[in-house]
Every structure is written in C-alpha cells, then in structure tokens.
PDB file of N, CA and C in Angstrom:
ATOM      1  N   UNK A   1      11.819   0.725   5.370  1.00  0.00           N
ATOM      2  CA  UNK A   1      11.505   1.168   4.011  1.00  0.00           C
ATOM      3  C   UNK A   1      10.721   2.484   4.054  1.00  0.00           C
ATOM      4  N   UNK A   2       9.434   2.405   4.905  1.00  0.00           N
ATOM      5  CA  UNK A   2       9.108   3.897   5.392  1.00  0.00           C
ATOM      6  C   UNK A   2       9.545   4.477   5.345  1.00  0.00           C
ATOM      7  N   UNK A   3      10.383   4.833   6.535  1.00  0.00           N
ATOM      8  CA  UNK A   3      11.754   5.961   6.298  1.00  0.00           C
ATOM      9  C   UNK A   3      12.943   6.492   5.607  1.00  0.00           C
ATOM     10  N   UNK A   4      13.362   5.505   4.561  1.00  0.00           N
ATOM     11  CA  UNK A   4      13.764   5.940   3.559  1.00  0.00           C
ATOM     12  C   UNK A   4      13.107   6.499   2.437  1.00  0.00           C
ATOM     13  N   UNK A   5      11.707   6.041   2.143  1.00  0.00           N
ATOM     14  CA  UNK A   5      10.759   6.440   1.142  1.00  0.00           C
ATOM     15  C   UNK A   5      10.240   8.100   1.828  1.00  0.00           C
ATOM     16  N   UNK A   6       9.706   8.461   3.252  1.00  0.00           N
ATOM     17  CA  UNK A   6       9.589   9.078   3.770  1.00  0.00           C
ATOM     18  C   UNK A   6      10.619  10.958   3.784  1.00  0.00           C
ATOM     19  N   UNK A   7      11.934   9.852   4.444  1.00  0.00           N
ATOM     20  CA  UNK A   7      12.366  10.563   5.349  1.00  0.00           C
ATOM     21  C   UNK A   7      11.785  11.580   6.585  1.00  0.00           C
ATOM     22  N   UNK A   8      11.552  13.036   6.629  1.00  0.00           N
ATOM     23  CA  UNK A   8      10.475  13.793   7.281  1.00  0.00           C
ATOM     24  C   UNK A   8       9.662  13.725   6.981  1.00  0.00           C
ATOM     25  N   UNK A   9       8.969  13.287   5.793  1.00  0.00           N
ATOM     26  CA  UNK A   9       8.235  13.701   4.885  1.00  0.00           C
ATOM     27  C   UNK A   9       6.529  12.928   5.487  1.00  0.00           C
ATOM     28  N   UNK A  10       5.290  13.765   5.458  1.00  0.00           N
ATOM     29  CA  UNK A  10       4.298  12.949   5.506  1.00  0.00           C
ATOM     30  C   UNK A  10       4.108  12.288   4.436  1.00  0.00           C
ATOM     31  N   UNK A  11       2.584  11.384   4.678  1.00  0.00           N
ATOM     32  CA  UNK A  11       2.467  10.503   3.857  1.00  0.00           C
ATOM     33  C   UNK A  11       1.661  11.645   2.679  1.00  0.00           C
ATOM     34  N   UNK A  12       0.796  12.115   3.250  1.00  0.00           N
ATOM     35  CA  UNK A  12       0.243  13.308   2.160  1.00  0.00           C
ATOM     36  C   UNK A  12       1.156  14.155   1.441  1.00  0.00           C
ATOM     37  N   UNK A  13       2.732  14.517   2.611  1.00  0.00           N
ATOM     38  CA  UNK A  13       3.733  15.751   1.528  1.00  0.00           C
ATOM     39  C   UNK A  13       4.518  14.199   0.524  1.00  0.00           C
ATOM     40  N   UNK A  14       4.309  13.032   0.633  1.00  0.00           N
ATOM     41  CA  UNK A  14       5.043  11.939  -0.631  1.00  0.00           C
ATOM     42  C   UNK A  14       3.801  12.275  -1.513  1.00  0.00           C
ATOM     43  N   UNK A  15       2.476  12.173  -1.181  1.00  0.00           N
ATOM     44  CA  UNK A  15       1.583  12.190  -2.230  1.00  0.00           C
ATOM     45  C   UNK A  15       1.530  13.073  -3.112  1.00  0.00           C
ATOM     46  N   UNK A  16       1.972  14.370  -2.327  1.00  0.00           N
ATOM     47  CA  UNK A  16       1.878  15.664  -2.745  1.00  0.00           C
ATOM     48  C   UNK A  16       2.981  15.631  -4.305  1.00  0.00           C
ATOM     49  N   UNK A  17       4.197  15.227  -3.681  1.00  0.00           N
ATOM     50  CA  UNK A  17       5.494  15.058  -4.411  1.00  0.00           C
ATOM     51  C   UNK A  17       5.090  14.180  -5.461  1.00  0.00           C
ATOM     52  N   UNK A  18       4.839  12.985  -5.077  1.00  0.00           N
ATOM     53  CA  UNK A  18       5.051  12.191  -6.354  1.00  0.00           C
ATOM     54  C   UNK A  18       3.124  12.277  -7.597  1.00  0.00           C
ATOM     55  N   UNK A  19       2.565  13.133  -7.010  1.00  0.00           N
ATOM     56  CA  UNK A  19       1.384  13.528  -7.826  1.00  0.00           C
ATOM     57  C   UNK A  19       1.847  14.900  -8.271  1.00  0.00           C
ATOM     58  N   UNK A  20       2.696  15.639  -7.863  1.00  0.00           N
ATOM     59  CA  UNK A  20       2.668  16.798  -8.378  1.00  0.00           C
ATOM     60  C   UNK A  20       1.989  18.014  -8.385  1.00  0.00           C
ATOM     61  N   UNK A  21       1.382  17.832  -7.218  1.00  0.00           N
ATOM     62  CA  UNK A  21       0.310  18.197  -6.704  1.00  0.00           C
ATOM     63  C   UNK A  21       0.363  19.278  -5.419  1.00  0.00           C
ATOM     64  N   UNK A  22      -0.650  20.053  -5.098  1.00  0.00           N
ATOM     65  CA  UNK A  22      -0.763  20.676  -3.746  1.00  0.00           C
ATOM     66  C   UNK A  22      -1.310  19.920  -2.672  1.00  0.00           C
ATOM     67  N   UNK A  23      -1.205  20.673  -1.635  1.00  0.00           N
ATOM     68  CA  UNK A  23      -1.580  19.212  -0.397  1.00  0.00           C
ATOM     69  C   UNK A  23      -3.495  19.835  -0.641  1.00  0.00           C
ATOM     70  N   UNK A  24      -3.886  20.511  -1.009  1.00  0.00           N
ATOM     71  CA  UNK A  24      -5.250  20.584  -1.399  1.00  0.00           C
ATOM     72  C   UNK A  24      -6.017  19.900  -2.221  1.00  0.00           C
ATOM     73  N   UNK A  25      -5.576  19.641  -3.164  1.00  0.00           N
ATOM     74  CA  UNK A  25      -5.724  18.210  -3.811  1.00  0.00           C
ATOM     75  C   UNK A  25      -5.515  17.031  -3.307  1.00  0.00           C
ATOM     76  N   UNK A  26      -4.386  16.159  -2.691  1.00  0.00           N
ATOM     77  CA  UNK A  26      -4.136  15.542  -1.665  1.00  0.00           C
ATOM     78  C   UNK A  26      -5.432  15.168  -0.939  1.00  0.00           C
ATOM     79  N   UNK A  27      -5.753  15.948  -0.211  1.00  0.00           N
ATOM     80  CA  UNK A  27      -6.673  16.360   0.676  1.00  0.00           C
ATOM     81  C   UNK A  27      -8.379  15.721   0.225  1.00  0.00           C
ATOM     82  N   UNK A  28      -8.312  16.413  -0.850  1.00  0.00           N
ATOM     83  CA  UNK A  28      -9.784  16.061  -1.410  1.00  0.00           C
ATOM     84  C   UNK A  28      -9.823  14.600  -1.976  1.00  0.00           C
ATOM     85  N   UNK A  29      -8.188  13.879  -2.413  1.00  0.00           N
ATOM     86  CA  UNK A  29      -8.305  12.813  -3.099  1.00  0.00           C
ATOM     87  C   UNK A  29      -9.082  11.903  -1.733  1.00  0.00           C
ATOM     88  N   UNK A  30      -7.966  12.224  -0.500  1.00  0.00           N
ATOM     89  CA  UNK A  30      -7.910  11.355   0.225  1.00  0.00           C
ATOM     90  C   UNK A  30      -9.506  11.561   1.009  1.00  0.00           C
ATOM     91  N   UNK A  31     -10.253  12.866   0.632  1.00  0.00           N
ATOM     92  CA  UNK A  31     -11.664  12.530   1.537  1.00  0.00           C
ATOM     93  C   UNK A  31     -12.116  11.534   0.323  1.00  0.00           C
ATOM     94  N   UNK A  32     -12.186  11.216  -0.374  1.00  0.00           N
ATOM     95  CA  UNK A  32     -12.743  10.324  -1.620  1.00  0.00           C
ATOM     96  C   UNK A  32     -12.236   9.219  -1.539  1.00  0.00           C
ATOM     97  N   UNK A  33     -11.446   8.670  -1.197  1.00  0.00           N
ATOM     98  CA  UNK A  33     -10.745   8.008  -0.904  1.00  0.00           C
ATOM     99  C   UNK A  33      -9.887   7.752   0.234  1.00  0.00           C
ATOM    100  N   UNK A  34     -10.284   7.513   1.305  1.00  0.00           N
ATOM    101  CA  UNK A  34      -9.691   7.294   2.507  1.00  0.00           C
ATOM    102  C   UNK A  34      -8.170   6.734   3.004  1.00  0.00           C
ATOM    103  N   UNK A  35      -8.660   5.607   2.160  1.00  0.00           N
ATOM    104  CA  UNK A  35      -7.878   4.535   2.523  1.00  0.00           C
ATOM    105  C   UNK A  35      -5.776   4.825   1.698  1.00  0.00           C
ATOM    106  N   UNK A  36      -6.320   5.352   0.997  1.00  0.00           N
ATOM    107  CA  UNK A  36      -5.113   5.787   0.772  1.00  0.00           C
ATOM    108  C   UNK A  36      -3.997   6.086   1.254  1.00  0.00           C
ATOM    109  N   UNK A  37      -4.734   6.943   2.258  1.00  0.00           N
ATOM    110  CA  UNK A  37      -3.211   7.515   2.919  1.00  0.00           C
ATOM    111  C   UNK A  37      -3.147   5.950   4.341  1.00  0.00           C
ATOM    112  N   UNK A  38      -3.455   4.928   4.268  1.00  0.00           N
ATOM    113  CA  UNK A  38      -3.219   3.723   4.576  1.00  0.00           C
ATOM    114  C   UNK A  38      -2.591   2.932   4.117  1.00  0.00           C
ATOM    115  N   UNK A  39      -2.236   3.222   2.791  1.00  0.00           N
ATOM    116  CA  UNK A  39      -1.650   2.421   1.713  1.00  0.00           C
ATOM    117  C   UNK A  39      -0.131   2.719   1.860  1.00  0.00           C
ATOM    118  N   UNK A  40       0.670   1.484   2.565  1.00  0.00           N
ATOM    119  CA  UNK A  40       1.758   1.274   2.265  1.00  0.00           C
ATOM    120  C   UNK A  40       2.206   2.103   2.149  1.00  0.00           C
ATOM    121  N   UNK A  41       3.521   2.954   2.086  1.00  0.00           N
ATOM    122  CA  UNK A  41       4.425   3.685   1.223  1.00  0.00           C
ATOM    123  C   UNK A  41       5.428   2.914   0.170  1.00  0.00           C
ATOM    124  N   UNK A  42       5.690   1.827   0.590  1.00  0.00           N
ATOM    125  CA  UNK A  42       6.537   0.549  -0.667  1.00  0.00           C
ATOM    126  C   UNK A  42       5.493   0.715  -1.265  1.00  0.00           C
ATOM    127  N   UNK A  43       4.058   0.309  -1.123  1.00  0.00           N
ATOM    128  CA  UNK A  43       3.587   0.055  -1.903  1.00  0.00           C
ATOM    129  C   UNK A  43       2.839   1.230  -2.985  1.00  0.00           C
ATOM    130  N   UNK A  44       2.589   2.324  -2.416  1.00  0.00           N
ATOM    131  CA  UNK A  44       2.536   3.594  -3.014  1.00  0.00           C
ATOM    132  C   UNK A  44       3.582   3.720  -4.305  1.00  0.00           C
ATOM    133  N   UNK A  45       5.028   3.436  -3.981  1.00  0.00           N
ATOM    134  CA  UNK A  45       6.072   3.761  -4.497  1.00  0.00           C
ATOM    135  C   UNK A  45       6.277   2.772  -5.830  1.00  0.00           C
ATOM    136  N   UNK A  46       6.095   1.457  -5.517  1.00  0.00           N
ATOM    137  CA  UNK A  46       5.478   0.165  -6.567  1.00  0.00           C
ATOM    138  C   UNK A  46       4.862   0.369  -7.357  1.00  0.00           C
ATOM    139  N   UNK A  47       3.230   0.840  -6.690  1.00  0.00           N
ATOM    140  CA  UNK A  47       2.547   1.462  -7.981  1.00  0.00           C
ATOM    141  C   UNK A  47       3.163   2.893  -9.088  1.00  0.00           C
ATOM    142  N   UNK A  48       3.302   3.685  -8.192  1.00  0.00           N
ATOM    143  CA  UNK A  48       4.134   5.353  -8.929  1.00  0.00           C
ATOM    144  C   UNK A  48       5.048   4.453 -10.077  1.00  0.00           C
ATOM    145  N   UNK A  49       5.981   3.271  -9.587  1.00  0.00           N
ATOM    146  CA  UNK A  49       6.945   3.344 -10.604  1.00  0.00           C
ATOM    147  C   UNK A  49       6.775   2.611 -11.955  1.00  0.00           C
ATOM    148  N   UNK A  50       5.568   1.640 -11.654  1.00  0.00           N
ATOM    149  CA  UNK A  50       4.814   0.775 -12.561  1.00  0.00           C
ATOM    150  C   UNK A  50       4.098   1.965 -13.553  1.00  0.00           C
ATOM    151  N   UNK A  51       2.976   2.450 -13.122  1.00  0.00           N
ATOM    152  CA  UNK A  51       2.364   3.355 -13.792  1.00  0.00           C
ATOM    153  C   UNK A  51       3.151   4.736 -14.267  1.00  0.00           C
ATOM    154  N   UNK A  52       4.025   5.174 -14.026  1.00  0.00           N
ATOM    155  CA  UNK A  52       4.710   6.421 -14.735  1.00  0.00           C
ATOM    156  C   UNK A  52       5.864   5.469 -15.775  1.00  0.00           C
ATOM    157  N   UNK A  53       6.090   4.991 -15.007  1.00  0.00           N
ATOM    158  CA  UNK A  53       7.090   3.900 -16.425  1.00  0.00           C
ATOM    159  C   UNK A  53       6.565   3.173 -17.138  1.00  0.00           C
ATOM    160  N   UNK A  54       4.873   3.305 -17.234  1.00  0.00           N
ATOM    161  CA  UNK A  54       4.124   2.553 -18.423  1.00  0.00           C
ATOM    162  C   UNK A  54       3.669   3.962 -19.228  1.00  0.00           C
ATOM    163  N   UNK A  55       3.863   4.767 -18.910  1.00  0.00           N
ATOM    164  CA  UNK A  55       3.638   6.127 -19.835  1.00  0.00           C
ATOM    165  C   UNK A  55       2.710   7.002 -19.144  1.00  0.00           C
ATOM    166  N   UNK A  56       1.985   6.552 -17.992  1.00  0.00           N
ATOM    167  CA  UNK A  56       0.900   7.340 -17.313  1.00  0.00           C
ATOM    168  C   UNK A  56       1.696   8.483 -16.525  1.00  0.00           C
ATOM    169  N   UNK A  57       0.918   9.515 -16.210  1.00  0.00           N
ATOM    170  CA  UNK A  57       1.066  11.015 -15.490  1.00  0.00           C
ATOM    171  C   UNK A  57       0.589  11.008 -14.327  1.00  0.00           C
ATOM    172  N   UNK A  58       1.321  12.246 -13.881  1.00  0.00           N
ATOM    173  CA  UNK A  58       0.715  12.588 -12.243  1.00  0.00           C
ATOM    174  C   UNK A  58      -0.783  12.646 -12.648  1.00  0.00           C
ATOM    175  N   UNK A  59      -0.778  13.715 -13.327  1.00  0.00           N
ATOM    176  CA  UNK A  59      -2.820  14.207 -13.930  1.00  0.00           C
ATOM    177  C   UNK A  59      -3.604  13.162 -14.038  1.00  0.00           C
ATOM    178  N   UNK A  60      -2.877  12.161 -14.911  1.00  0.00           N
ATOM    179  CA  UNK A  60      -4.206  10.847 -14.818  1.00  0.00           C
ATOM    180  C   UNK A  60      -4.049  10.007 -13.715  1.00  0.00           C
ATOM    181  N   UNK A  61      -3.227   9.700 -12.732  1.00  0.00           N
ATOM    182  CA  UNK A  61      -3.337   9.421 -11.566  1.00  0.00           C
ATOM    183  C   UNK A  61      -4.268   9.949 -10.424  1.00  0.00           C
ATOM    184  N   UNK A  62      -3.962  11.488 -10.532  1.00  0.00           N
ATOM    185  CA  UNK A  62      -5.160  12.367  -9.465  1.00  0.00           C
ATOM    186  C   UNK A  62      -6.458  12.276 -10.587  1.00  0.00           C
ATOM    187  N   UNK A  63      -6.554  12.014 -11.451  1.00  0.00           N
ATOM    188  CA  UNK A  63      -8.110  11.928 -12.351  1.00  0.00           C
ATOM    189  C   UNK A  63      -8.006   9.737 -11.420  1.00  0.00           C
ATOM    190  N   UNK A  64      -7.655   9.705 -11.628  1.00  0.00           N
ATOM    191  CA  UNK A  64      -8.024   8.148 -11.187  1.00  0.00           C
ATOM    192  C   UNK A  64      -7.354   7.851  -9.873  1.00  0.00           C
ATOM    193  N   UNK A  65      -7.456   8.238  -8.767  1.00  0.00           N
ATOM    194  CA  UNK A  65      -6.921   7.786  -7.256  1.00  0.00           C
ATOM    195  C   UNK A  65      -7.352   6.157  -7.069  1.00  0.00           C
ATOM    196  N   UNK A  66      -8.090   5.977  -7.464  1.00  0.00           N
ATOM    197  CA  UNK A  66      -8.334   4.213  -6.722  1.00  0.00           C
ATOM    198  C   UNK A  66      -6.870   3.916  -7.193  1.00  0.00           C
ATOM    199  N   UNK A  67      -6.400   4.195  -8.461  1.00  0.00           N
ATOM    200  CA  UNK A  67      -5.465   2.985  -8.830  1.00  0.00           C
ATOM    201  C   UNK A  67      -4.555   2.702  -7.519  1.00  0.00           C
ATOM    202  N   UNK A  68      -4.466   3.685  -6.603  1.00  0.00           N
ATOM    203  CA  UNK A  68      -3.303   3.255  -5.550  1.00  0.00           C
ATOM    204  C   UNK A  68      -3.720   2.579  -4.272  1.00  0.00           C
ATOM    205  N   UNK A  69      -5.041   2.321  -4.875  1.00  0.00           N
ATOM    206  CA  UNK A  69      -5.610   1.012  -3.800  1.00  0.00           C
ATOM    207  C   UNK A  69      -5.893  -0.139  -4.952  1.00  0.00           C
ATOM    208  N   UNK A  70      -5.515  -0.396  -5.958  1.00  0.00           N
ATOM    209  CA  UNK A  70      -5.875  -1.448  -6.641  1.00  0.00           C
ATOM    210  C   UNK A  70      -4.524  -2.349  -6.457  1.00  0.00           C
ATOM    211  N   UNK A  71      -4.652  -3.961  -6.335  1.00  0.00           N
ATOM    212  CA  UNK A  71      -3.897  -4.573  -6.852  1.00  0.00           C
ATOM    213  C   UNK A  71      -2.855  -4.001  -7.985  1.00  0.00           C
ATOM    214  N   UNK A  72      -1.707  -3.956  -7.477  1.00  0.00           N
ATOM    215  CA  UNK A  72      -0.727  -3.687  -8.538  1.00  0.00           C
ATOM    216  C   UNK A  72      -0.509  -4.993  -9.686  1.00  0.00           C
ATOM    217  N   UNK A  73      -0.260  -6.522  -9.004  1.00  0.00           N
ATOM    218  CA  UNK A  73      -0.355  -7.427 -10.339  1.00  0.00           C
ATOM    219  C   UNK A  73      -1.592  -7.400 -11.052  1.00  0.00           C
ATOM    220  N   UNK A  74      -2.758  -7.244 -10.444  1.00  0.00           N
ATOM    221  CA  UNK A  74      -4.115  -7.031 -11.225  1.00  0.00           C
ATOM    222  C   UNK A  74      -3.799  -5.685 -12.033  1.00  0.00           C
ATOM    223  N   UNK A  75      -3.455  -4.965 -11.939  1.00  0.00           N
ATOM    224  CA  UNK A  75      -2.594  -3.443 -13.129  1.00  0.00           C
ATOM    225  C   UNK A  75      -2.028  -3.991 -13.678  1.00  0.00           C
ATOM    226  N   UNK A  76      -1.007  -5.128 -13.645  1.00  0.00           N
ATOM    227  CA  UNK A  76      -0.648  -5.168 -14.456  1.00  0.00           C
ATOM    228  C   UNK A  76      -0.807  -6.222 -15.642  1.00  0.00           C
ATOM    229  N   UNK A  77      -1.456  -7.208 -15.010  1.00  0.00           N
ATOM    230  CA  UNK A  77      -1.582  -8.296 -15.636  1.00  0.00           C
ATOM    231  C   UNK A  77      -3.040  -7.730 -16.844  1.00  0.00           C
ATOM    232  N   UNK A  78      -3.824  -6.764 -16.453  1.00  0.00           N
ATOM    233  CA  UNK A  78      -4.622  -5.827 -17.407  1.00  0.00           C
ATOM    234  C   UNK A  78      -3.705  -5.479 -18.356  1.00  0.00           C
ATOM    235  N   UNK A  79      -2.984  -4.499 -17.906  1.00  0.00           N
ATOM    236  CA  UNK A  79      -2.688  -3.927 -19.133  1.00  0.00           C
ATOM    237  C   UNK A  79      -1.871  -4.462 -20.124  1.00  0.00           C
ATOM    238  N   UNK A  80      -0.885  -5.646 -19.731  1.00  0.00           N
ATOM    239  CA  UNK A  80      -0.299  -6.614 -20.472  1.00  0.00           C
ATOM    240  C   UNK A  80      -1.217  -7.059 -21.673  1.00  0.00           C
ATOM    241  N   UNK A  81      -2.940  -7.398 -20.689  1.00  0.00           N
ATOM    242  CA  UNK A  81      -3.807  -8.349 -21.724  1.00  0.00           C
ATOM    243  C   UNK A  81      -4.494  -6.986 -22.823  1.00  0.00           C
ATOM    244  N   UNK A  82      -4.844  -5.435 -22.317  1.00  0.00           N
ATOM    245  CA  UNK A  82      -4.987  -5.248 -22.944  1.00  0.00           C
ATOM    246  C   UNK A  82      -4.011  -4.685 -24.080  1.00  0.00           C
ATOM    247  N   UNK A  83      -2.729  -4.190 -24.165  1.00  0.00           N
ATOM    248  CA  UNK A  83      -1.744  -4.529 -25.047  1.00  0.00           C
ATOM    249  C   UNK A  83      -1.507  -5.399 -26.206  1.00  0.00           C
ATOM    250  N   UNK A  84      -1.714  -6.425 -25.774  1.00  0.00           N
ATOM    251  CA  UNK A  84      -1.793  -7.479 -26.416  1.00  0.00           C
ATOM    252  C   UNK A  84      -3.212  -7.937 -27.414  1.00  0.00           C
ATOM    253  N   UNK A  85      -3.782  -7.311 -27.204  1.00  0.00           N
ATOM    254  CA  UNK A  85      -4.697  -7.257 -28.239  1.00  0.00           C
ATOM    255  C   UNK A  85      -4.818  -5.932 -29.205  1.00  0.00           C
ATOM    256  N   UNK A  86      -3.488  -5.151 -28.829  1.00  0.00           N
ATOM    257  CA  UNK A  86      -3.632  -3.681 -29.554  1.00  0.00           C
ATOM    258  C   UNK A  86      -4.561  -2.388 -29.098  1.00  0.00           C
ATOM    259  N   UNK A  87      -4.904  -2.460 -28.192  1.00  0.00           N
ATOM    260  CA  UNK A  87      -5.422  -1.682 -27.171  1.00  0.00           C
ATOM    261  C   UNK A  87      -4.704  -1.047 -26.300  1.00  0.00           C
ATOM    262  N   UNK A  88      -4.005   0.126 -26.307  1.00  0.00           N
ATOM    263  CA  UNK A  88      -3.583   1.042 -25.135  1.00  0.00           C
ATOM    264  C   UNK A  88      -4.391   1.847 -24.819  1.00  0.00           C
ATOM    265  N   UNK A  89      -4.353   1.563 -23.557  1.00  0.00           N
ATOM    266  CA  UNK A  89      -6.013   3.038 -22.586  1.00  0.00           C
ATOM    267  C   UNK A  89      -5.422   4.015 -21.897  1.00  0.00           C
ATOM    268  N   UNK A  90      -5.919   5.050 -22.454  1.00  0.00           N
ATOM    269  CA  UNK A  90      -5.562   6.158 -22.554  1.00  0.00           C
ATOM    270  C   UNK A  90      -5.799   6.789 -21.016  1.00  0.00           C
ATOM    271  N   UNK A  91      -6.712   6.233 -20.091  1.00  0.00           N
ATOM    272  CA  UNK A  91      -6.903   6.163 -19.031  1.00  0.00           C
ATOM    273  C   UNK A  91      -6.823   5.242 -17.549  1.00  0.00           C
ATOM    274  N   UNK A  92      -6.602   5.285 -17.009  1.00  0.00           N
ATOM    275  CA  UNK A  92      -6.288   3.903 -15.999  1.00  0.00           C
ATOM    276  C   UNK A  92      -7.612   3.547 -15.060  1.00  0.00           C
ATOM    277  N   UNK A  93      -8.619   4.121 -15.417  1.00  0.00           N
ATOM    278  CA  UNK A  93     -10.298   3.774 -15.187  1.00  0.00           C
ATOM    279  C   UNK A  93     -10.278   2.650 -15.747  1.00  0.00           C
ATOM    280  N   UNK A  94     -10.026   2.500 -16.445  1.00  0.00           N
ATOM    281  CA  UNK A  94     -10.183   0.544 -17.233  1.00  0.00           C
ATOM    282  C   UNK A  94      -9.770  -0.300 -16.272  1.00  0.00           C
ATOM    283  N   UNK A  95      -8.167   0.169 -16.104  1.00  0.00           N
ATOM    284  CA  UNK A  95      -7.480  -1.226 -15.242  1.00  0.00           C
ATOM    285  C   UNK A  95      -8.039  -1.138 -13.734  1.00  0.00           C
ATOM    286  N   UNK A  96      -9.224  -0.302 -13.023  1.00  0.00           N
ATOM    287  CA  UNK A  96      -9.711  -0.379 -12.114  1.00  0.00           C
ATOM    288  C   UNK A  96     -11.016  -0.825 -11.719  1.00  0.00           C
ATOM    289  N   UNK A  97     -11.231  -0.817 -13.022  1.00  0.00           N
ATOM    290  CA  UNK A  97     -12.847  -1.979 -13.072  1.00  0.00           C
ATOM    291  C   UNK A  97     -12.820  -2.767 -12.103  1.00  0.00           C
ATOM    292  N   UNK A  98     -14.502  -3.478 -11.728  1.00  0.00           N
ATOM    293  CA  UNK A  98     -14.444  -4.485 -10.938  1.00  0.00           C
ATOM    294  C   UNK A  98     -14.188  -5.593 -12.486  1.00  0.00           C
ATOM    295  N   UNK A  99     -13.964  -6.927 -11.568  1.00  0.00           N
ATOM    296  CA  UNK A  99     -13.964  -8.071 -12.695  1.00  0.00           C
ATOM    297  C   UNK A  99     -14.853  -8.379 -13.868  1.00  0.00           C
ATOM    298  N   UNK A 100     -16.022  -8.258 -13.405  1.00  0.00           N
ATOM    299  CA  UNK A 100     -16.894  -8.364 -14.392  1.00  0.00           C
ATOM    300  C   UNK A 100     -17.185  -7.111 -15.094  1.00  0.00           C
ATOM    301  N   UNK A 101     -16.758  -6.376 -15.176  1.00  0.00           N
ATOM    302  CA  UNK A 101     -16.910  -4.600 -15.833  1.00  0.00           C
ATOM    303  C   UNK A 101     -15.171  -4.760 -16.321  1.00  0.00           C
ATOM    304  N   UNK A 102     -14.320  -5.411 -15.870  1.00  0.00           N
ATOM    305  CA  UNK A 102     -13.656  -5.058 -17.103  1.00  0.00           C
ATOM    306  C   UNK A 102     -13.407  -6.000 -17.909  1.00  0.00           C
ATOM    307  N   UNK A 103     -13.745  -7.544 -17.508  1.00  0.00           N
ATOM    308  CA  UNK A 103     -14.200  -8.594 -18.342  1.00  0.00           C
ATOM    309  C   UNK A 103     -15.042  -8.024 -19.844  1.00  0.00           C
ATOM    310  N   UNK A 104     -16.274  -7.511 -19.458  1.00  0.00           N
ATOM    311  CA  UNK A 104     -17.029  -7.676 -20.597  1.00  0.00           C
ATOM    312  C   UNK A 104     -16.346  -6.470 -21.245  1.00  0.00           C
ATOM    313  N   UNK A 105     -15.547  -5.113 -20.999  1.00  0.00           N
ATOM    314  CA  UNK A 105     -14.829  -4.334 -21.447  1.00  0.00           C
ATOM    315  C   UNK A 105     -13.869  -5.002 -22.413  1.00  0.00           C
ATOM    316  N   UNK A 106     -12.962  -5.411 -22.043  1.00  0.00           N
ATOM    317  CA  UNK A 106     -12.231  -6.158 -22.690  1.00  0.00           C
ATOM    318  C   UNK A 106     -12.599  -7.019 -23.687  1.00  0.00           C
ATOM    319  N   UNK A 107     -13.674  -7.658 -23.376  1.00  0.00           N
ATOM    320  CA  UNK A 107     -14.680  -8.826 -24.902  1.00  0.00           C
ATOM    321  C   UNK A 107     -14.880  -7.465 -25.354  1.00  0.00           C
ATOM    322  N   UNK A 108     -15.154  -6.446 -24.953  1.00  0.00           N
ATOM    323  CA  UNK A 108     -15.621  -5.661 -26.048  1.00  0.00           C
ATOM    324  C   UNK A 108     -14.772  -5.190 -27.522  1.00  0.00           C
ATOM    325  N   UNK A 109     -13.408  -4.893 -26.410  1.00  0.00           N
ATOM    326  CA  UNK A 109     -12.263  -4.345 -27.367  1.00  0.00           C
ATOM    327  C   UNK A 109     -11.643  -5.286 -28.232  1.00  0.00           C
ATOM    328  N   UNK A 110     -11.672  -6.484 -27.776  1.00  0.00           N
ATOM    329  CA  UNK A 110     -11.519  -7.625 -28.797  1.00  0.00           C
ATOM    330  C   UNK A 110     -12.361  -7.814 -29.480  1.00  0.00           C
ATOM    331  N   UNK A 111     -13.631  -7.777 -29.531  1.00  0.00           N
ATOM    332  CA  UNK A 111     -14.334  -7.836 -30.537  1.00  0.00           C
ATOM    333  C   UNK A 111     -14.099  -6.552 -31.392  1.00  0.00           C
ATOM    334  N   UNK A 112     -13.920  -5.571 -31.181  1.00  0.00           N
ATOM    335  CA  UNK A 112     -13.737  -4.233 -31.934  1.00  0.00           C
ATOM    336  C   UNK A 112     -12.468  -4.319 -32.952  1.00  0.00           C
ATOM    337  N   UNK A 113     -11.587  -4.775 -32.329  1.00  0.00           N
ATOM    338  CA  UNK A 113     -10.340  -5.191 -32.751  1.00  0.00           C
ATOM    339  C   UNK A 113     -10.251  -6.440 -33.912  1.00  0.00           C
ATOM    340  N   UNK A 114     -10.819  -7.087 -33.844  1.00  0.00           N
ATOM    341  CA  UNK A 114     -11.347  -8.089 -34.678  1.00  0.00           C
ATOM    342  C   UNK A 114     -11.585  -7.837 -35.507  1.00  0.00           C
ATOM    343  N   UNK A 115     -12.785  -7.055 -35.534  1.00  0.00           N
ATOM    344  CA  UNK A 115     -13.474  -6.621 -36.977  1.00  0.00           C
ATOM    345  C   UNK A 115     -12.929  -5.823 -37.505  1.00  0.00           C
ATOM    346  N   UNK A 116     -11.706  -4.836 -36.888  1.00  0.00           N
ATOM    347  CA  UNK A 116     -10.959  -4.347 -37.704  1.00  0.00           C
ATOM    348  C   UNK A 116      -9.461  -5.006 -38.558  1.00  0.00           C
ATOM    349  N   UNK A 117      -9.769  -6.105 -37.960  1.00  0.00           N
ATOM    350  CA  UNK A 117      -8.639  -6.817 -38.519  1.00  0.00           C
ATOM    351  C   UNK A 117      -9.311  -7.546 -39.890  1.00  0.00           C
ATOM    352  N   UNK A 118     -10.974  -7.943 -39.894  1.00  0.00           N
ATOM    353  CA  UNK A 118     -10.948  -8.557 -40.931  1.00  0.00           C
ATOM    354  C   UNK A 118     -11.203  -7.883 -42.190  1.00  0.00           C
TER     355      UNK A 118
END
C-alpha cells in the first residue's frame, strides 16, 4: 500500500502534495509534530480523504497538524455528534481535543443550541 500511495515519492514530498504545501512548511509541521511523518501512509491517506470530503482544506489541516495523529473514528464519530446537534466547526481544533475538553465543549454547544431553540 506504501508504494502505491508513495510511488518515489517521500513521505514529506506526499505531505507536501496532499497539503499543498512547500516542503518548508512540511518541515516545520513535522518539527512540531514529530510523529507524523511516522504515521502510516494508508493511514495519512484515510484521514486526507475523510477530512477534505467533509469540506475541510489543505490550510486548515496545516493550521491543525495533530489531526493526522488523531484517531480517525474518534474524527469522526465527533463530528457526526457535533452535526447532529447543528453545529459545524469551522475548525478541526475541536475534533482534536482531549476527552474531557471536548466533552465539556460539546455540553457547551448543546446548551447554546438549546436556548436557541427555545
């Protein structure tokens, strides 16, 4: 799967590609983030297709790098719940919360949501 996702390609020139990005950016994500360029390439590619086919951008991806070390069903099973209460986030900093930070986030927006319903 590597090597088809790959081909020649490093793991930083896929990052480069599918962020849209220069390998200088790349670069700085990955001193901030290490582990990244550890991360799978299926699984790199999993996340890219989840998050750009939920409406998100290269830009808010390099503004938010964890997401490609986060649980992808934890992405998604967030943004399902926040959806579902009429909440779309405009950022993917939400769906990277720890549990309890986006727990009480979420009581929040439901409660917000609420009171605009009554």
């Amino acid at each position: 799967m590597r090597k088809q996702l790959l081909g020649e390609s490093s793991v930083v020139e896929y990052l480069c590609q599918q962020l849209q990005c220069d390998i200088e950016t790349v670069e700085y994500l990955s001193s901030k983030y290490p582990s990244v360029l550890r991360v799978h390439v299926s699984k790199l590619k999993e996340i890219f297709d989840f998050v750009y086919g939920e409406g998100f951008t290269p830009q808010q991806v390099c503004q938010v790098p964890r997401i490609l070390l986060h649980s992808l069903e934890t992405t998604k099973s967030r943004l399902t719940e926040l959806r579902n209460i009429g909440y779309n986030p405009q950022s993917l900093i939400v769906l990277c919360k720890s549990k309890r930070q986006y727990t009480q986030f979420f009581e929040h927006v439901k409660r917000k949501q609420n009171q605009l319903c009554d």
